[in-house]
Protein backbone atom coordinates (compact mmCIF):
# COMPACT_ATOMS: atom_id res chain seq x y z
CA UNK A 1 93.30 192.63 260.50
CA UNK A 2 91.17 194.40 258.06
CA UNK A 3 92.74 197.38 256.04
CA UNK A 4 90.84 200.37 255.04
CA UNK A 5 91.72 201.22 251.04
CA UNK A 6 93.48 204.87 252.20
CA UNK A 7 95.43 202.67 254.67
CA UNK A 8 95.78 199.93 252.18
CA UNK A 9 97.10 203.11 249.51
CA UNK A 10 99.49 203.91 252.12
CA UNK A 11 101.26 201.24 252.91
CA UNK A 12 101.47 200.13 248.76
CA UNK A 13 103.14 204.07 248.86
CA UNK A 14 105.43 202.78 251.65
CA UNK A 15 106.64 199.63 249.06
CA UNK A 16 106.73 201.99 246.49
CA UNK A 17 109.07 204.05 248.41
CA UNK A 18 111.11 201.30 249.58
CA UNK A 19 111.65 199.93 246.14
CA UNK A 20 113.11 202.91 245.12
CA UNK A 21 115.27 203.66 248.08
CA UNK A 22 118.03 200.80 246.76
CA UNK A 23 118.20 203.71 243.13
CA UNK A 24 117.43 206.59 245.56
CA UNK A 25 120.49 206.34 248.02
CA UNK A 26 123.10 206.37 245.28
CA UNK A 27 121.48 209.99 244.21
CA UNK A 28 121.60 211.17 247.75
CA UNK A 29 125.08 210.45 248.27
CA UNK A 30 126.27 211.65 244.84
CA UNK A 31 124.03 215.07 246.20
CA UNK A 32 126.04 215.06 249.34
CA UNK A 33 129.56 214.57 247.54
CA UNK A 34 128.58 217.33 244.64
CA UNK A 35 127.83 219.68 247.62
CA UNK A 36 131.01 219.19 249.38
CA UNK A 37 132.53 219.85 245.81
CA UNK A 38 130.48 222.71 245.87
CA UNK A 39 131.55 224.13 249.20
CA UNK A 40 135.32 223.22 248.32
CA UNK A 41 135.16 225.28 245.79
CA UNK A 42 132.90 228.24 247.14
CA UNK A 43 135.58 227.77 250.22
CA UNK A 44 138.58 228.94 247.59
CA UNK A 45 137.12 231.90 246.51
CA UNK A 46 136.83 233.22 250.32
CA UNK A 47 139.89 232.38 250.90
CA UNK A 48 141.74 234.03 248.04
CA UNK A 49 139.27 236.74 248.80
CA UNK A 50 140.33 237.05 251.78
CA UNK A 51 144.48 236.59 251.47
CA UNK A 52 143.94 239.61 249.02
CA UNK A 53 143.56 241.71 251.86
CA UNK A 54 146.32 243.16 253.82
CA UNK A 55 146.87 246.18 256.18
CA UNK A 56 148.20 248.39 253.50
CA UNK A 57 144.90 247.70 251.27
CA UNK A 58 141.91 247.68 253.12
CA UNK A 59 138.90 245.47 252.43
CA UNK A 60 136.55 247.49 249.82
CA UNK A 61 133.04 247.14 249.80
CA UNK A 62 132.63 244.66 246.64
CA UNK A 63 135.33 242.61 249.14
CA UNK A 64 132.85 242.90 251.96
CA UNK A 65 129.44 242.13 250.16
CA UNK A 66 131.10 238.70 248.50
CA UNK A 67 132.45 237.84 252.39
CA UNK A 68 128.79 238.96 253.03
CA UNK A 69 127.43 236.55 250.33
CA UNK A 70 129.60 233.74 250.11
CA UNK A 71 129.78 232.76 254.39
CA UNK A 72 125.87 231.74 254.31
CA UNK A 73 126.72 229.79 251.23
CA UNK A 74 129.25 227.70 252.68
CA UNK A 75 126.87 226.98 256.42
CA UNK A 76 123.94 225.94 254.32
CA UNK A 77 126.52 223.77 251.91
CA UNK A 78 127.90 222.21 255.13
CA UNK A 79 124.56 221.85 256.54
CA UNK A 80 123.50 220.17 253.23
CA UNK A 81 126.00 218.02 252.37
CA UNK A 82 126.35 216.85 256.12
CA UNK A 83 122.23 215.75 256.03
CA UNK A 84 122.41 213.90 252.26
CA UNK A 85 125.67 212.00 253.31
CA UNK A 86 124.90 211.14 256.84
CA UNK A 87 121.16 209.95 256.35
CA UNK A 88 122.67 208.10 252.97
CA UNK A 89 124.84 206.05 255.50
CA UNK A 90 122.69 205.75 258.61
CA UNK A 91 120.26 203.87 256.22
CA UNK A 92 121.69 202.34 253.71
CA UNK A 93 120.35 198.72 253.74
CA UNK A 94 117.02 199.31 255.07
CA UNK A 95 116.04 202.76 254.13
CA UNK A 96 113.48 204.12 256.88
CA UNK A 97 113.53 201.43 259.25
CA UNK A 98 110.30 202.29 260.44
CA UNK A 99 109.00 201.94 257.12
CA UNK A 100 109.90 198.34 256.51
CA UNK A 101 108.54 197.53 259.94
CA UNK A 102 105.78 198.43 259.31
CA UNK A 103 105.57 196.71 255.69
CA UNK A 104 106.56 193.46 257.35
CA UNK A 105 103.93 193.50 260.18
CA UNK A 106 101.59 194.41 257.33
CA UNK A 107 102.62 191.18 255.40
CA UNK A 108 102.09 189.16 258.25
CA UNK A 109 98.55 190.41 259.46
CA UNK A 110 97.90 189.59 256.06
CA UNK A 111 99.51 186.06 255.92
CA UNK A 112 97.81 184.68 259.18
CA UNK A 113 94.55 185.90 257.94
CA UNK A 114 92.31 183.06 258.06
């Protein structure tokens, strides 16, 4: 099996990558954490924001545009933190799986070349 040099550039990108996964994973789960921090914290606010008001004072509209600003906030935090720490954990040993597949049928085209 013969390798073209942009395929050959490719798959040395692909070992490059997978190299740096074992460094990479620790900074995607320290991303996830810090955005759970993040939305703990962003989660606090709404909540006192929200405790403050009561049927004898009504919501004002600085009280409604932080609601306003701060509930988008907190989905994409979820959303964020949910993706870094989930795909952290799904591959941890391996990184991409279909990456190091394809590195190791690589390797052996290469081996059993004549």
């Amino acid at each position: 099996m013969t390798f073209t040099p942009e395929e050959v550039a490719v798959i040395e990108r692909f070992r490059k990558y997978q190299r740096q996964w074992r460094f990479l994973r620790w900074g995607l789960l320290l991303a996830g954490v810090l955005c759970a921090v993040v939305l703990v914290h962003v989660a606090y606010w709404m909540f006192l924001l929200v405790s403050r008001v009561s049927p004898s004072a009504p919501p004002t509209a600085l009280d409604a545009w932080l609601l306003a600003q701060l509930h988008p906030q907190m989905i994409l935090l979820i959303a964020i933190a949910t993706w870094f720490i989930i795909r952290t954990l799904l591959q941890w040993r391996t990184g991409d799986p279909v990456v190091a597949l394809l590195i190791r049928l690589t390797d052996d085209a290469r081996a059993k070349k004549p």
